[in-house]
C-alpha atoms as a PDB file:
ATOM      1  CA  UNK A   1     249.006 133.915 139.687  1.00  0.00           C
ATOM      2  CA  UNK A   2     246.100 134.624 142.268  1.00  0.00           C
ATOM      3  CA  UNK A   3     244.334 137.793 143.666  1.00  0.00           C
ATOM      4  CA  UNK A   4     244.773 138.335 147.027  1.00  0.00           C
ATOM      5  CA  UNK A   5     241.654 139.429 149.339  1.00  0.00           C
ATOM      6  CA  UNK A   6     242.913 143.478 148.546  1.00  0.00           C
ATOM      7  CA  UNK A   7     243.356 142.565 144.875  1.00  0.00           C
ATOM      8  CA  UNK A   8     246.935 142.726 144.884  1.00  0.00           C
ATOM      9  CA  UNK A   9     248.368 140.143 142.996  1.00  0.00           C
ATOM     10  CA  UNK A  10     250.320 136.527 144.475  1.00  0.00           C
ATOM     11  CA  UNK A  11     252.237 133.990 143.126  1.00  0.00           C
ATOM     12  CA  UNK A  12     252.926 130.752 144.458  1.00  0.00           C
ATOM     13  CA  UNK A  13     250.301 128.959 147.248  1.00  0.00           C
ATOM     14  CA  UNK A  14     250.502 128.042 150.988  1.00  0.00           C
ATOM     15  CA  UNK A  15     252.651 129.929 153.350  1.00  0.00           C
ATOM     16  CA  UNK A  16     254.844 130.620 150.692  1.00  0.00           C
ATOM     17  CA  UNK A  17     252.812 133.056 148.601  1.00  0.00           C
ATOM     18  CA  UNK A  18     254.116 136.510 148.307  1.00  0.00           C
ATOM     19  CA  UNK A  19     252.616 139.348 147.087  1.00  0.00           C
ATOM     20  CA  UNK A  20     254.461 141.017 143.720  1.00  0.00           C
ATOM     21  CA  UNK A  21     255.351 144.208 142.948  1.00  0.00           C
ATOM     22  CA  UNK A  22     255.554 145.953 139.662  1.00  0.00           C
ATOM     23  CA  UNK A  23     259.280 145.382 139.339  1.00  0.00           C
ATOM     24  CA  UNK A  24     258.709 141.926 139.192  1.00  0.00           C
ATOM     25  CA  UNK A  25     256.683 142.432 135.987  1.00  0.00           C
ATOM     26  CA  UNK A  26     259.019 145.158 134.810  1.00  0.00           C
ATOM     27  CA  UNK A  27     261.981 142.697 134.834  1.00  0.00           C
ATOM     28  CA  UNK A  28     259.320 139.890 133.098  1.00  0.00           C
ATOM     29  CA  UNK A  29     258.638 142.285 130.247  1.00  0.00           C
ATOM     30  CA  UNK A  30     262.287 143.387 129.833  1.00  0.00           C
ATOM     31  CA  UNK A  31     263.239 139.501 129.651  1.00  0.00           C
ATOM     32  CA  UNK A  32     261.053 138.411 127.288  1.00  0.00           C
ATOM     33  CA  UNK A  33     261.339 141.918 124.910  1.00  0.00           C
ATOM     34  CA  UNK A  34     265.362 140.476 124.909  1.00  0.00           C
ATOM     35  CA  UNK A  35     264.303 137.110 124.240  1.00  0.00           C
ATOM     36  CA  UNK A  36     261.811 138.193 120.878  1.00  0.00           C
ATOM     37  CA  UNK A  37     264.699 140.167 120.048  1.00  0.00           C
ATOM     38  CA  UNK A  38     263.311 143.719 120.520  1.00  0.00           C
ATOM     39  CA  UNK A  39     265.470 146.850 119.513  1.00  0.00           C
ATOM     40  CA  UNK A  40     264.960 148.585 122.518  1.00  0.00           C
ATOM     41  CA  UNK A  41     263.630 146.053 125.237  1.00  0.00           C
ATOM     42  CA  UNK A  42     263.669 147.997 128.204  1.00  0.00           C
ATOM     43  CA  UNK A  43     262.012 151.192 126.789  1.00  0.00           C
ATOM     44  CA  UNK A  44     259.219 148.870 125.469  1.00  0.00           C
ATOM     45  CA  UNK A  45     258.949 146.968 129.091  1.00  0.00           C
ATOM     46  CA  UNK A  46     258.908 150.395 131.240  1.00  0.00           C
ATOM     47  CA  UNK A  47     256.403 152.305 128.737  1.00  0.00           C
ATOM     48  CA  UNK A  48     253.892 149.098 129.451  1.00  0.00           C
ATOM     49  CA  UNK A  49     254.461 148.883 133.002  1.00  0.00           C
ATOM     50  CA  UNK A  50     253.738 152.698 132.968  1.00  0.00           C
ATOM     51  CA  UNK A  51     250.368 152.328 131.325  1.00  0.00           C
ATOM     52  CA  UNK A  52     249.403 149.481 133.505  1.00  0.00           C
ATOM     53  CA  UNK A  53     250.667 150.807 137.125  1.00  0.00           C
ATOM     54  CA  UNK A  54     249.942 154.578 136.353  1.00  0.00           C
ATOM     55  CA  UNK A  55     253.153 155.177 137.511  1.00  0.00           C
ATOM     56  CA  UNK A  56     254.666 157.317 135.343  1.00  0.00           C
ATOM     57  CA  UNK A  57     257.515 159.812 134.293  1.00  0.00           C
ATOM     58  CA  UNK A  58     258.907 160.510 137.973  1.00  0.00           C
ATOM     59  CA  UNK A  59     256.793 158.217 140.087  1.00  0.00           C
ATOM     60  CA  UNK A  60     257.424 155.577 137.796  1.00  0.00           C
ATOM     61  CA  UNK A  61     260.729 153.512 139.891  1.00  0.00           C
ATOM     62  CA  UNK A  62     259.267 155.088 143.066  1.00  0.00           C
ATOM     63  CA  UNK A  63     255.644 152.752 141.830  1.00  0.00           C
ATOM     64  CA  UNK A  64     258.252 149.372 141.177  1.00  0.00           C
ATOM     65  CA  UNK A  65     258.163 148.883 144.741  1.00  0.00           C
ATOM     66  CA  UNK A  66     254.168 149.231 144.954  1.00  0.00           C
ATOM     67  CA  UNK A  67     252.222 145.985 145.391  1.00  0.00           C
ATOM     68  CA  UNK A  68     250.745 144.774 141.319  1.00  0.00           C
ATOM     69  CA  UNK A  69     246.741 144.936 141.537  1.00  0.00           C
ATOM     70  CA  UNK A  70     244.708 142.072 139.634  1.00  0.00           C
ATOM     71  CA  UNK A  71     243.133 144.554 137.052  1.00  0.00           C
ATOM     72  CA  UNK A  72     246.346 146.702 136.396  1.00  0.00           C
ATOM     73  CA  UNK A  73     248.127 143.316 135.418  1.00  0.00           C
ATOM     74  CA  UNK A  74     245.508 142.076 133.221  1.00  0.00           C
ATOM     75  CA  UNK A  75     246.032 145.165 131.332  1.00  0.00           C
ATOM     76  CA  UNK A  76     249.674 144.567 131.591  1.00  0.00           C
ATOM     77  CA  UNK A  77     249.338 140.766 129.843  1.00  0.00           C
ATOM     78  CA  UNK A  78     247.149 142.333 127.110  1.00  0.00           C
ATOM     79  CA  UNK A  79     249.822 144.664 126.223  1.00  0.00           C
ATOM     80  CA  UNK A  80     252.762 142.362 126.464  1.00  0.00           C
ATOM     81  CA  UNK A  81     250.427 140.164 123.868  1.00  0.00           C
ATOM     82  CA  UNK A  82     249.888 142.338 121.435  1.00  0.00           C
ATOM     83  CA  UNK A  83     253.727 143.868 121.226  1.00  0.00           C
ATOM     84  CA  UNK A  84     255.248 140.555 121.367  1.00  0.00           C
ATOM     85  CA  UNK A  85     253.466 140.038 117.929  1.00  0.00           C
ATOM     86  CA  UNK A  86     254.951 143.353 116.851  1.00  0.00           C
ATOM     87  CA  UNK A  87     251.977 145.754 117.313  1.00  0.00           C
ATOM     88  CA  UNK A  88     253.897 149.429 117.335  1.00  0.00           C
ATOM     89  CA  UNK A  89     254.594 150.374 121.418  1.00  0.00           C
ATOM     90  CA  UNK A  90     252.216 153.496 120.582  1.00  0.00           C
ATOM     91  CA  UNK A  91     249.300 151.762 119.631  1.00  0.00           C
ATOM     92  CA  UNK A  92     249.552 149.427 122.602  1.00  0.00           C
ATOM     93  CA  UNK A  93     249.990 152.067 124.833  1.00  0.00           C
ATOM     94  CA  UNK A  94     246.914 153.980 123.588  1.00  0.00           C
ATOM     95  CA  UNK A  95     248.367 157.188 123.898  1.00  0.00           C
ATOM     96  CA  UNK A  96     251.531 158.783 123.429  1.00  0.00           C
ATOM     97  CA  UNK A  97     253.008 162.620 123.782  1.00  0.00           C
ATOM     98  CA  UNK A  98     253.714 165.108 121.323  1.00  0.00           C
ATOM     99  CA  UNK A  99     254.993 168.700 122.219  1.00  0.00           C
ATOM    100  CA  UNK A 100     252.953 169.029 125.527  1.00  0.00           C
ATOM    101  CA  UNK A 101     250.304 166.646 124.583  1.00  0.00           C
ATOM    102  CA  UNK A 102     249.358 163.414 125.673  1.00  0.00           C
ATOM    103  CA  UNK A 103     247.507 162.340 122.618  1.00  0.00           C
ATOM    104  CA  UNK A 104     245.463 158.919 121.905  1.00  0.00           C
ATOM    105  CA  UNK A 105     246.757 156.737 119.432  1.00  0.00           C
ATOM    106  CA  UNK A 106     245.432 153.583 117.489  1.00  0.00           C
ATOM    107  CA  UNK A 107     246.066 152.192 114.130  1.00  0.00           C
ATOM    108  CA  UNK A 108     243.123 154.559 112.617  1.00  0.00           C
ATOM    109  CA  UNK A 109     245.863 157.040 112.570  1.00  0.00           C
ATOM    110  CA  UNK A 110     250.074 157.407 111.964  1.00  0.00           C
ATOM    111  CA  UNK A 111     251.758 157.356 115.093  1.00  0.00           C
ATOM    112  CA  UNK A 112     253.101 160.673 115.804  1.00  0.00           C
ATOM    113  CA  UNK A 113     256.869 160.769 115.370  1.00  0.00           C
ATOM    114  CA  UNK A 114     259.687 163.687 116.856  1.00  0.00           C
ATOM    115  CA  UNK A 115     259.563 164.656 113.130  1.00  0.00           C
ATOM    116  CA  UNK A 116     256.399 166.373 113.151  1.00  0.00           C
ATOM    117  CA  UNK A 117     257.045 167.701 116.236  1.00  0.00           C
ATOM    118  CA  UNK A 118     259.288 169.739 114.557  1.00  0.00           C
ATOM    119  CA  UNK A 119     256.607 170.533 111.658  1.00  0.00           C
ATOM    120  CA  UNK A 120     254.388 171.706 114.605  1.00  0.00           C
ATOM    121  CA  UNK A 121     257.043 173.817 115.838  1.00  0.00           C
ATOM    122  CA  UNK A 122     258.450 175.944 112.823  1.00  0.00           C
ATOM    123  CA  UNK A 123     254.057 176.404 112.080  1.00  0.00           C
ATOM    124  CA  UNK A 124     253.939 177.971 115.751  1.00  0.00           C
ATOM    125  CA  UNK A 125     257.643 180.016 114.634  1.00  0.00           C
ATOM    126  CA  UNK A 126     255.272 181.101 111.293  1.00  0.00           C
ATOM    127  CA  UNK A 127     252.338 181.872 113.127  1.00  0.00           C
ATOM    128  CA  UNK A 128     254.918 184.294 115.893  1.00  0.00           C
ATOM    129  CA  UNK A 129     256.272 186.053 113.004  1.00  0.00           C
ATOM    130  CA  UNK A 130     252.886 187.125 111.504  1.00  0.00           C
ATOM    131  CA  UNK A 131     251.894 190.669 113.552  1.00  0.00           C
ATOM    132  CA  UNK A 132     249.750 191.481 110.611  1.00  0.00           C
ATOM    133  CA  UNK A 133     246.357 190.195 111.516  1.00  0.00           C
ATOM    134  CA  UNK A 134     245.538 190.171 115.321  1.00  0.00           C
ATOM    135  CA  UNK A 135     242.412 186.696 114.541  1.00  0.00           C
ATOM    136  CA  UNK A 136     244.840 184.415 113.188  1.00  0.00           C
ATOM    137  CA  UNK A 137     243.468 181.594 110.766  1.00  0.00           C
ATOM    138  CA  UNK A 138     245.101 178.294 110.671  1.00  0.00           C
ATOM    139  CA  UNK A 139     244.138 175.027 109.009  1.00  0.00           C
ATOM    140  CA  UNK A 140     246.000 171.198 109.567  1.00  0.00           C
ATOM    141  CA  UNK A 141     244.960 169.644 106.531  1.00  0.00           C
ATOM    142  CA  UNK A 142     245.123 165.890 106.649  1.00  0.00           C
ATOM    143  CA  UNK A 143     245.270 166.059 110.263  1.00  0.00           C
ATOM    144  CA  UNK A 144     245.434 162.525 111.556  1.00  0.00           C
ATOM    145  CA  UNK A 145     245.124 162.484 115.287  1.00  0.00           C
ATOM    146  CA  UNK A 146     245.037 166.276 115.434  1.00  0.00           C
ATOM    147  CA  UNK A 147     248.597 166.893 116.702  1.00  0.00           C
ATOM    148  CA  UNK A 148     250.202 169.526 114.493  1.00  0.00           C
ATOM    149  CA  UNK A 149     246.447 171.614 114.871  1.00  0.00           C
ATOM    150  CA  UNK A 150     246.011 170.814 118.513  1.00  0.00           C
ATOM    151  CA  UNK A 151     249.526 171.676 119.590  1.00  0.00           C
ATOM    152  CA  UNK A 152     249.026 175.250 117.890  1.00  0.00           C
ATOM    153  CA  UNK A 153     245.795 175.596 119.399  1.00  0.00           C
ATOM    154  CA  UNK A 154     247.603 174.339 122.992  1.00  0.00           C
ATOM    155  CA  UNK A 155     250.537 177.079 122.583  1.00  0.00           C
ATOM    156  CA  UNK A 156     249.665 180.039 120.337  1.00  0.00           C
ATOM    157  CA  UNK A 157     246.553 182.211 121.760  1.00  0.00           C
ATOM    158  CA  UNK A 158     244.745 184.604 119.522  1.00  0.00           C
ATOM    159  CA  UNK A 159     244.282 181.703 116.871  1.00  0.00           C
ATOM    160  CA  UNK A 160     241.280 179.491 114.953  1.00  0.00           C
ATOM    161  CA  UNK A 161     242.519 176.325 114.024  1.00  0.00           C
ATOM    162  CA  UNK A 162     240.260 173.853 111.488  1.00  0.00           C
ATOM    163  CA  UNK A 163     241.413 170.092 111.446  1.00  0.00           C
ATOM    164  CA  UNK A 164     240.296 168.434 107.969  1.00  0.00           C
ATOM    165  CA  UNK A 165     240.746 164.452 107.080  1.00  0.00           C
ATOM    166  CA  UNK A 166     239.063 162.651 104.515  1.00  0.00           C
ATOM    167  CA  UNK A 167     239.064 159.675 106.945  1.00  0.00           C
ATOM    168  CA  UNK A 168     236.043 159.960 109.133  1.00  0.00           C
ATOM    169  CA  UNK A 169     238.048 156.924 111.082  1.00  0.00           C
ATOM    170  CA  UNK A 170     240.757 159.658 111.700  1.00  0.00           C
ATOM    171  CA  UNK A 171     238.742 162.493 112.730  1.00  0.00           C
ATOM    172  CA  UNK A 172     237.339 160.275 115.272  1.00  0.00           C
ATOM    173  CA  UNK A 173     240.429 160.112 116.924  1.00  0.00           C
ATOM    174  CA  UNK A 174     240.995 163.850 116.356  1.00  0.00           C
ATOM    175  CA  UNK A 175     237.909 164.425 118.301  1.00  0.00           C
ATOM    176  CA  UNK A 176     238.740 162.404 121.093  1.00  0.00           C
ATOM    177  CA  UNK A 177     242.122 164.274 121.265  1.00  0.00           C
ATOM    178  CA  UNK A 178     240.435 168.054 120.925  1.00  0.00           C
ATOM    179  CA  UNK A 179     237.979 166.899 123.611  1.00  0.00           C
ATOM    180  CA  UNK A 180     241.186 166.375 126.167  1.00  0.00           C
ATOM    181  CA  UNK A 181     242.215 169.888 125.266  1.00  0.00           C
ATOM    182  CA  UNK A 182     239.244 171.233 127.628  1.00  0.00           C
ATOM    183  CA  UNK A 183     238.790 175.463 127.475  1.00  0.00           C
ATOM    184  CA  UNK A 184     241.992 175.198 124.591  1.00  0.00           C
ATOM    185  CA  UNK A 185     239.671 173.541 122.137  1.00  0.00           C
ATOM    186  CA  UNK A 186     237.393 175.671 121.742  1.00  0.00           C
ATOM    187  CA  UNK A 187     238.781 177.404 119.460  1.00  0.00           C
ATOM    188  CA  UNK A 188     238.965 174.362 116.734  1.00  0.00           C
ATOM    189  CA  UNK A 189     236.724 173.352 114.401  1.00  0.00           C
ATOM    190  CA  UNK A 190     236.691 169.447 112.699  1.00  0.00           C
ATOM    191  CA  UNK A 191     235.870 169.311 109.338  1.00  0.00           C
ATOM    192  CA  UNK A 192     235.641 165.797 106.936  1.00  0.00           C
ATOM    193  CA  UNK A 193     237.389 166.330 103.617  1.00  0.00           C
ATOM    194  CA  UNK A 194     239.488 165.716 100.909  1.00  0.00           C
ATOM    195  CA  UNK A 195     242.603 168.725 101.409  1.00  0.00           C
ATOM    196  CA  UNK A 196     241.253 172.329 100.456  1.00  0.00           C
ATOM    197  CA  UNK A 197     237.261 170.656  99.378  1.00  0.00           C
ATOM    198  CA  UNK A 198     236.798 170.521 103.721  1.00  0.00           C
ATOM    199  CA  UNK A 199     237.377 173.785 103.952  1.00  0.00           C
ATOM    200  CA  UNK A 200     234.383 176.690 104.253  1.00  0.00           C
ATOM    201  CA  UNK A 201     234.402 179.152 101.002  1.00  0.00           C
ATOM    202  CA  UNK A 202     234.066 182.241 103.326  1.00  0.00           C
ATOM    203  CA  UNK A 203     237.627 181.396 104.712  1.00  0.00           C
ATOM    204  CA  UNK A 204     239.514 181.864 100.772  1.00  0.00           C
ATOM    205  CA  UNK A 205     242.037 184.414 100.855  1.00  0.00           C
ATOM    206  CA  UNK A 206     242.030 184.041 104.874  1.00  0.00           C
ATOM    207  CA  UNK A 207     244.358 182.086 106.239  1.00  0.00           C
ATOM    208  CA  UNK A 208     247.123 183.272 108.174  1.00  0.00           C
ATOM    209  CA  UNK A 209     248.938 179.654 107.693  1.00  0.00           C
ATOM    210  CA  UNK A 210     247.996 176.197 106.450  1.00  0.00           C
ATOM    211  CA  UNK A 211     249.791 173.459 107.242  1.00  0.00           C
ATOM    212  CA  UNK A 212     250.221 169.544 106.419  1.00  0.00           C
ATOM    213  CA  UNK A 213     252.269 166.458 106.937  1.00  0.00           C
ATOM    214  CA  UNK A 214     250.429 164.809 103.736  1.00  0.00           C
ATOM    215  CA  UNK A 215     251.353 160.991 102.649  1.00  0.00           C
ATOM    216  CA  UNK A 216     254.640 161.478 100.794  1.00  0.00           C
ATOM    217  CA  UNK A 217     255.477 157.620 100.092  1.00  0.00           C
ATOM    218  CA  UNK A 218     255.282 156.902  96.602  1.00  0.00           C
ATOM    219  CA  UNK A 219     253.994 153.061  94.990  1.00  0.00           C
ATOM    220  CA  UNK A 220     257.888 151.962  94.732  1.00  0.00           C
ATOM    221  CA  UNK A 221     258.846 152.891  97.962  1.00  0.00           C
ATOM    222  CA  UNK A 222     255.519 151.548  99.991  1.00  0.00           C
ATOM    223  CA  UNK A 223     257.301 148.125  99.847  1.00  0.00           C
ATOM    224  CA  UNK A 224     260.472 149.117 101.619  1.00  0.00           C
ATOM    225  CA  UNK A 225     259.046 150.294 104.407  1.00  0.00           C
ATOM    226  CA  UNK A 226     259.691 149.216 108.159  1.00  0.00           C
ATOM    227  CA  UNK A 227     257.499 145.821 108.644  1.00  0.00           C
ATOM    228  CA  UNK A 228     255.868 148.152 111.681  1.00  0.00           C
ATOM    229  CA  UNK A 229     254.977 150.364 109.215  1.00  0.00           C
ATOM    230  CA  UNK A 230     253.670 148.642 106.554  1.00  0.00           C
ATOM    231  CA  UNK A 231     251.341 146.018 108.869  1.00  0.00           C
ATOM    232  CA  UNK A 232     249.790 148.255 111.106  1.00  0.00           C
ATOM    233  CA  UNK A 233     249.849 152.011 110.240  1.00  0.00           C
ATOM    234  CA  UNK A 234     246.830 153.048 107.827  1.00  0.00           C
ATOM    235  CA  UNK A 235     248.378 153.155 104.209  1.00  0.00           C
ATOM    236  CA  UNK A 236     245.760 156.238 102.881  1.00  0.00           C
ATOM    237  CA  UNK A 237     248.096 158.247 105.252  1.00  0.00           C
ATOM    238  CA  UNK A 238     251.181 157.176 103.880  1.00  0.00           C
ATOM    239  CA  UNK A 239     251.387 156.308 100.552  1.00  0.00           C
ATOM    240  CA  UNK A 240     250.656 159.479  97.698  1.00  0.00           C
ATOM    241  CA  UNK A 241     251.065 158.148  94.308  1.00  0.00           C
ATOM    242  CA  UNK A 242     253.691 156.895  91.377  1.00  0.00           C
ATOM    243  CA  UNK A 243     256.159 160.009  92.419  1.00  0.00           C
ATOM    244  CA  UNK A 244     255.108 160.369  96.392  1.00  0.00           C
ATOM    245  CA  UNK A 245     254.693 164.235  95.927  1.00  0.00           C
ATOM    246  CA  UNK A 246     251.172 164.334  94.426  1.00  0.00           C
ATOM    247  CA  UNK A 247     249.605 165.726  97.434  1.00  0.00           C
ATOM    248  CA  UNK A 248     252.367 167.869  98.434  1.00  0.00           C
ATOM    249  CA  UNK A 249     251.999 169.663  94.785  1.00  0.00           C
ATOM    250  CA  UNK A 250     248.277 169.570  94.965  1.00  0.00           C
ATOM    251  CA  UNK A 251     248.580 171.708  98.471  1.00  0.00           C
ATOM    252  CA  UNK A 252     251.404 173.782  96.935  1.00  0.00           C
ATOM    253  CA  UNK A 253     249.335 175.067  93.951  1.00  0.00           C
ATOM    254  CA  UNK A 254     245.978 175.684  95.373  1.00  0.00           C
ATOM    255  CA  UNK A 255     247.095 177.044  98.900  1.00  0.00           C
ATOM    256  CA  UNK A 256     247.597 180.314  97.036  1.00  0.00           C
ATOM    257  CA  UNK A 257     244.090 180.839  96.803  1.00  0.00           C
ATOM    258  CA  UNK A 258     243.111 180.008 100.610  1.00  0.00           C
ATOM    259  CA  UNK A 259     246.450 182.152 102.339  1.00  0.00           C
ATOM    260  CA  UNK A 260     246.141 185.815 103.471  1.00  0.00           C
ATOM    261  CA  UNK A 261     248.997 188.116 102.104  1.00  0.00           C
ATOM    262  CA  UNK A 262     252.043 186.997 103.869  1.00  0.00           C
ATOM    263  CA  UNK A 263     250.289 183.970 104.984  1.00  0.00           C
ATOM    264  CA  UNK A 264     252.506 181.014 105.549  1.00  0.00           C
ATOM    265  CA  UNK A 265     252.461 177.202 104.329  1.00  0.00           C
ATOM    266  CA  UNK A 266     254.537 174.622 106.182  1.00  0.00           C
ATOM    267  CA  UNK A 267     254.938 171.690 104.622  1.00  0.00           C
ATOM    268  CA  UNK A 268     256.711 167.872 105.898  1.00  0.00           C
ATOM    269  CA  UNK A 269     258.130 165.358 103.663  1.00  0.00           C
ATOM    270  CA  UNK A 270     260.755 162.641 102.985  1.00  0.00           C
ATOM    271  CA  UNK A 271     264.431 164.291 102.842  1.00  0.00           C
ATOM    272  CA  UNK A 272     264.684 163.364  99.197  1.00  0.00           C
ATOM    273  CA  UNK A 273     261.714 165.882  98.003  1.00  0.00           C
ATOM    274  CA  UNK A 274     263.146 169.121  99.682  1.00  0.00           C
ATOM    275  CA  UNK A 275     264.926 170.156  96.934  1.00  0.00           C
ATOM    276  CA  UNK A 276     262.196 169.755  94.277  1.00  0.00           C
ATOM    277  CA  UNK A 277     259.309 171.050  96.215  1.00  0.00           C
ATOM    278  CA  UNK A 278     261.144 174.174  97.832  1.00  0.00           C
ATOM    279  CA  UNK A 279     261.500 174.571  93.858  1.00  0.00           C
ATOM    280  CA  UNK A 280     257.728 174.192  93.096  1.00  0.00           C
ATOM    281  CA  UNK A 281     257.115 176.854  95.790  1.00  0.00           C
ATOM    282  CA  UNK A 282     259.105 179.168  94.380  1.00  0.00           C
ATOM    283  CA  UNK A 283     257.782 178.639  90.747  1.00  0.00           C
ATOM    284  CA  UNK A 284     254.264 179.463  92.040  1.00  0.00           C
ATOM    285  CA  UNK A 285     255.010 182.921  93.731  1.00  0.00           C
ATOM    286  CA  UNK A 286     255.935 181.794  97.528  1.00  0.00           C
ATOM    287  CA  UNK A 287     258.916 183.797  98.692  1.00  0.00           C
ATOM    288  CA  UNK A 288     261.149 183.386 101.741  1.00  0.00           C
ATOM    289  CA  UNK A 289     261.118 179.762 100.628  1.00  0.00           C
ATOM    290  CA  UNK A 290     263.472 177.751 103.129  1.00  0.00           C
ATOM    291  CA  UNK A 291     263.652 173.886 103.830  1.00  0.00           C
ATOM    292  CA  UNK A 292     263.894 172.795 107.173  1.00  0.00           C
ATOM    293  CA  UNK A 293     265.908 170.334 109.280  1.00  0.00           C
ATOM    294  CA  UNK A 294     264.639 167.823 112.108  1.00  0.00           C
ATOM    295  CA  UNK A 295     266.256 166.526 114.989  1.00  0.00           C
ATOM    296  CA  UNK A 296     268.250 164.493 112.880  1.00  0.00           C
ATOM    297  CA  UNK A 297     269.894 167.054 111.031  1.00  0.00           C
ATOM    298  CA  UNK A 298     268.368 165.692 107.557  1.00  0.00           C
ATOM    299  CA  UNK A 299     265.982 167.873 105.952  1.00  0.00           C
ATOM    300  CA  UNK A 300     262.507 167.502 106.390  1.00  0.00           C
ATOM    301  CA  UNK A 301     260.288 170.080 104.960  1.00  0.00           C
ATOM    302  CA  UNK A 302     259.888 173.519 103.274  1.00  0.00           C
ATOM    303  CA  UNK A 303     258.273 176.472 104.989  1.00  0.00           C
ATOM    304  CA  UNK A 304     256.975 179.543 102.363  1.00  0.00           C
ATOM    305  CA  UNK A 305     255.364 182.890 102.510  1.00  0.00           C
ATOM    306  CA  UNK A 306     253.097 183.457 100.180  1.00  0.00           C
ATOM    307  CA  UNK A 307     253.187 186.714  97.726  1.00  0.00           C
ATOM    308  CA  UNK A 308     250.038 187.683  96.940  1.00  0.00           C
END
């Protein structure tokens, strides 16, 4: 291929040069996402040509008929290179939405999934039912990329929301992602950490809710998981321990001593360790313990009140 004098992109030489427009490369990316086998080929082709055109959502089959620029198809090669050696479609894409967000992705951080978009939601239903306290107090512990705590802090008002990570390589991302929240952002704080250690003293016994998608994969199961997975998404984020629900019982036992009276803890996990934590919960003086569902209909985490 050549550049044209206006950048737009040619193939071929001589009078028969033409100049291409995205659909041709939409088409090339579908092909050769069928030919490597891909699950979903054309999803995969039409989120690249997205990022590379800037035609997106509604504009984007409207922007197949614009004319491919030089610099917007070198991007588009670099992405079709690194998913065609199975780099996860979020990663390559550099950013990806949750809730209302458009947040930035990369493998310092999980991708985030429409499972923890659920998480985020039944922490915003928590937060709605609390008319106790009119400053609200929230902390997303082990926050990854921010996007439980920045899509509270994006739809609830009234609220303080502190991200903590022990991975400064994580929070970096987090900041990046609370700085495209603009005016909304400023009412989060970032804080490096390991789980309830990141969190200021002066805020125990404050909290209005504290919630966490913690790793919940345990040693045995690390193995099993999708090639995607395992090769490119940061195992500290995944994997817990022997049983998988160390962290989750760490959280469990010492939120206690961080939530407000009738403050809430939401909680995701694998479908397997509903049962058993929504048990632990109870043991340790939550009430209105209840497990909740995703999109999927399996169970995917346990929402408490805690009794004070």
């Amino acid at each position: 291929m050549t550049a044209s004098d206006d950048n737009n992109v040619e193939v071929g030489v001589g009078p028969e040069s033409r100049t291409v427009t995205w659909n041709f490369f939409f088409t090339e990316a579908e092909n050769q996402f069928i030919s490597a086998g891909f699950e979903s080929p054309q999803v995969d082709a039409r989120r690249i040509v997205e990022r590379a055109s800037g035609f997106e959502g509604s504009e984007f089959y409207k922007g197949l008929k614009e004319l491919a620029t030089e610099k917007a198809v070198h991007h588009f090669d670099e992405m079709m290179q690194r998913r065609l050696t199975n780099e996860p479609l979020q990663y390559v894409c550099g950013v990806w939405g949750f809730r209302r967000l458009d947040l930035m992705v990369d493998n310092r951080v999980l991708i985030p999934r429409p499972e923890t978009e659920i998480v985020a939601g039944i922490a915003i239903e928590e937060l709605e039912k609390n008319t106790g306290t009119a400053r609200k107090l929230v902390a997303d512990l082990g926050t990854g990329s921010g996007a439980i705590g920045l899509s509270i802090a994006a739809e609830t008002e009234d609220t303080e929301i502190i991200l903590t990570d022990i991975s400064l390589e994580a929070l970096q991302v987090a900041r990046a992602n609370l700085a495209g929240l603009g005016m909304l952002g400023t009412r989060v704080e970032i804080r490096q950490g390991s789980w309830f250690e990141a969190l200021p003293d002066k805020h125990r016994g404050s909290f209005t809710l504290i919630v966490s998608n913690p790793p919940y994969v345990s040693l045995s199961e690390a193995d099993t998981l999708p090639a995607d997975v395992k090769n490119w998404e940061p195992s500290q984020a995944l994997v817990a321990g022997a049983q998988g629900t160390e962290f989750l019982e760490k959280i469990i036992d010492k939120a206690g001593e961080w939530l407000c009276e009738s403050g809430s803890l939401v909680l995701e996990m694998a479908p397997h360790q509903t049962s058993e934590i929504s048990q632990r919960m109870i043991e340790r003086g939550y009430r209105k313990v209840q497990i909740f569902k995703d999109l999927t209909g399996r169970s995917r985490g346990v929402r408490g009140v805690w009794n004070s």
